[in-house]
C-alpha atoms as a PDB file:
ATOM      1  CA  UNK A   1       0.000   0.000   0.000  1.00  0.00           C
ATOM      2  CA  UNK A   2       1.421   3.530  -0.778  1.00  0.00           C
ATOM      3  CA  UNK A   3       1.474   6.610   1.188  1.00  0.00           C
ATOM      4  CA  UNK A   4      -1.221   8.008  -0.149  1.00  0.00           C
ATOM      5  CA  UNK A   5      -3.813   4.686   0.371  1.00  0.00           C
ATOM      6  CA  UNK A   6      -1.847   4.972   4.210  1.00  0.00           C
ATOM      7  CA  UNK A   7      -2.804   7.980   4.545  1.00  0.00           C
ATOM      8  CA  UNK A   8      -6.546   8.082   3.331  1.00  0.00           C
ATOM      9  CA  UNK A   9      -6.647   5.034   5.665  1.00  0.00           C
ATOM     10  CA  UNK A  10      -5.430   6.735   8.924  1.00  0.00           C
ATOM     11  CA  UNK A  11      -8.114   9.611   8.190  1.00  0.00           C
ATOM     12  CA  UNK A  12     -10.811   7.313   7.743  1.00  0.00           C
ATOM     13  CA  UNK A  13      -9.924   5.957  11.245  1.00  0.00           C
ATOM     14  CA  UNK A  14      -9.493   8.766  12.782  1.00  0.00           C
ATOM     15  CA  UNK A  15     -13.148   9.567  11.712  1.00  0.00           C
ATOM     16  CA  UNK A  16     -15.225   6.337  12.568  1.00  0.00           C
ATOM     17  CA  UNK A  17     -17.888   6.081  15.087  1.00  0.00           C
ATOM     18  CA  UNK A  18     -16.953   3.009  15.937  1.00  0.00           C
ATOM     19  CA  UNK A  19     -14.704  -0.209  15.694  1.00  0.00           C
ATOM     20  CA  UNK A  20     -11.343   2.237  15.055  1.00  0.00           C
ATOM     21  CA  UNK A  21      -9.010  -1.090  14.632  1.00  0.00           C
ATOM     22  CA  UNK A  22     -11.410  -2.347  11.618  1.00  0.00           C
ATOM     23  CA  UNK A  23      -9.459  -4.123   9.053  1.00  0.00           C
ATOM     24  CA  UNK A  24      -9.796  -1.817   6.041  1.00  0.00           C
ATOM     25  CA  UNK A  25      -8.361  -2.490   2.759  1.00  0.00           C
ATOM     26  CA  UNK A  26      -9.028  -0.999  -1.122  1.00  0.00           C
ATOM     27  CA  UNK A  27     -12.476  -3.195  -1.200  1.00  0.00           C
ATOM     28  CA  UNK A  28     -13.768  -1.744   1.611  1.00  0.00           C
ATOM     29  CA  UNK A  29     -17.050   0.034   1.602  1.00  0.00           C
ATOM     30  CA  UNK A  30     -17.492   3.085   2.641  1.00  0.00           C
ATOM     31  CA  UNK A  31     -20.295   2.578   4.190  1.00  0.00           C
ATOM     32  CA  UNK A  32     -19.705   0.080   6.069  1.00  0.00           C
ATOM     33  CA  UNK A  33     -17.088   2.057   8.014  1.00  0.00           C
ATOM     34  CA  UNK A  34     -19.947   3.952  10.423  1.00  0.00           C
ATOM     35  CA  UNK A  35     -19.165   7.307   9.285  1.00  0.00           C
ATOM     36  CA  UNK A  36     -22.148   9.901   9.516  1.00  0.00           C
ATOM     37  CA  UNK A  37     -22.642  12.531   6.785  1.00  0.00           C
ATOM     38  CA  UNK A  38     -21.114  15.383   8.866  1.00  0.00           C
ATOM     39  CA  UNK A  39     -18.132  13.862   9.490  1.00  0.00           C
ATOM     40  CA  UNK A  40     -17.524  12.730   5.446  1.00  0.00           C
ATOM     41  CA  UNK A  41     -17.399  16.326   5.327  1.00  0.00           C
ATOM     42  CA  UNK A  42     -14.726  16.288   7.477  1.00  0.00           C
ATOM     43  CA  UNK A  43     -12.772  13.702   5.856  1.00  0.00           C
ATOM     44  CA  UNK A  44     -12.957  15.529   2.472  1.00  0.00           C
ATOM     45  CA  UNK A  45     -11.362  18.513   4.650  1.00  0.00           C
ATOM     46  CA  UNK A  46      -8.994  16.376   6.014  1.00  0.00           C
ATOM     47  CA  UNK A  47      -7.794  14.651   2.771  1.00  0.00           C
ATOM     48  CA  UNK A  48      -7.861  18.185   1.180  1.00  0.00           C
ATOM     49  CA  UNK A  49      -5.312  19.716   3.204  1.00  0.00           C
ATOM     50  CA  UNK A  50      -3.109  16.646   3.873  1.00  0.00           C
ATOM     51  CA  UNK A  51      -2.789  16.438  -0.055  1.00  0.00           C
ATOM     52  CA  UNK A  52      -3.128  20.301  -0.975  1.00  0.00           C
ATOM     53  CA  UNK A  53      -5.818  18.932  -3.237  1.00  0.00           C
ATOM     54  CA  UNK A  54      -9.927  20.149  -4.009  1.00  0.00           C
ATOM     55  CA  UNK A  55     -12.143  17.567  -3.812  1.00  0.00           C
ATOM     56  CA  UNK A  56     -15.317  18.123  -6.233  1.00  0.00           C
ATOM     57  CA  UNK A  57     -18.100  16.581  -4.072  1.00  0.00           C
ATOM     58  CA  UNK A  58     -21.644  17.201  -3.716  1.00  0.00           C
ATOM     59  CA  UNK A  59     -23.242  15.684  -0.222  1.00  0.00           C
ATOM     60  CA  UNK A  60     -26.502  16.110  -2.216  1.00  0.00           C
ATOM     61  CA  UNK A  61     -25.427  13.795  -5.149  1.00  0.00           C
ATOM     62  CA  UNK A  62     -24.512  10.173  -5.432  1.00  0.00           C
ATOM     63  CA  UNK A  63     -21.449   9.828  -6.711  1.00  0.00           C
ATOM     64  CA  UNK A  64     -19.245   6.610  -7.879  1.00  0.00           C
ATOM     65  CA  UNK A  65     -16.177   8.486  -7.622  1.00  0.00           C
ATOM     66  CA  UNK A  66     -16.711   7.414  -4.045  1.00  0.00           C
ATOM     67  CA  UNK A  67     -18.081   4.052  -3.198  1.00  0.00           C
ATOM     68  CA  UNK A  68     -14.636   2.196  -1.765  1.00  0.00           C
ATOM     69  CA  UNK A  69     -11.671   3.195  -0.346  1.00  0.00           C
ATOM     70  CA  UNK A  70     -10.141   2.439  -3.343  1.00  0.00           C
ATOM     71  CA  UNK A  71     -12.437   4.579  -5.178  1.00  0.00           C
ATOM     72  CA  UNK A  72     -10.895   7.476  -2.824  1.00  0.00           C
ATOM     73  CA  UNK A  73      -7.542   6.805  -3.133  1.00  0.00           C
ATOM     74  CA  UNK A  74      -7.482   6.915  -7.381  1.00  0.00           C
ATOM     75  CA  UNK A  75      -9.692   9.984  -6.928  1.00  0.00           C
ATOM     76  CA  UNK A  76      -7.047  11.395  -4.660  1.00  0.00           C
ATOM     77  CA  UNK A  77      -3.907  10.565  -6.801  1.00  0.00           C
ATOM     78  CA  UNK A  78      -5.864  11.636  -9.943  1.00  0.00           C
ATOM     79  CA  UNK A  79      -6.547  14.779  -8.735  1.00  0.00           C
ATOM     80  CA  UNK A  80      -2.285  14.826  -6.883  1.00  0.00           C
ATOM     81  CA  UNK A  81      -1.156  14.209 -10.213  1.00  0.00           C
ATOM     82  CA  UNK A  82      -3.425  16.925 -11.836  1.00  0.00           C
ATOM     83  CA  UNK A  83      -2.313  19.522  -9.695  1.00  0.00           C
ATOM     84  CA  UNK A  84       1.705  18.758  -9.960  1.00  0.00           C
ATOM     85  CA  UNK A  85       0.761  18.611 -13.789  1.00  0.00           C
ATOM     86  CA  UNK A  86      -0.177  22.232 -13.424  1.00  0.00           C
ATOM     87  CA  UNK A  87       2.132  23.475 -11.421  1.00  0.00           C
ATOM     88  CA  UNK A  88       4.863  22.148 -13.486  1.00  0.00           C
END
């Protein structure tokens, strides 16, 4: 696992109601990791500033950019290697 799946994975923790030491991997669900709207907010925050990265998400929409961890971390390295592309 890289840093960046590490570090999606520590937030995530960091952020669940419940069950902190739950086994998650790439596969995981997001919602089965007990996480209440507010606090996804929160973890786009969080993943924002730890990558220096904006997250286009809409709490009001469905989106499958998000359904697994997984889903998270290519979103997240997608939109790292977007912004390094434009900066360089």
């Amino acid at each position: 696992m890289d840093e960046v799946a590490t570090k999606i994975i520590e937030i995530l923790k960091k952020n669940m109601k419940s069950n902190p030491d739950k086994e998650i991997d790439m596969d995981t669900e997001l919602t089965d990791l007990d996480i209440e709207s507010l606090d996804l907010a929160v973890i786009v925050f969080d993943i924002e500033d730890t990558f220096g990265i904006e997250i286009p998400y809409d709490a009001n929409e469905e989106s499958g950019d998000f359904n697994t961890v997984g889903s998270v971390v290519e979103k997240v390295r997608e939109l790292v290697s977007n912004s390094s592309d434009a900066v360089a």
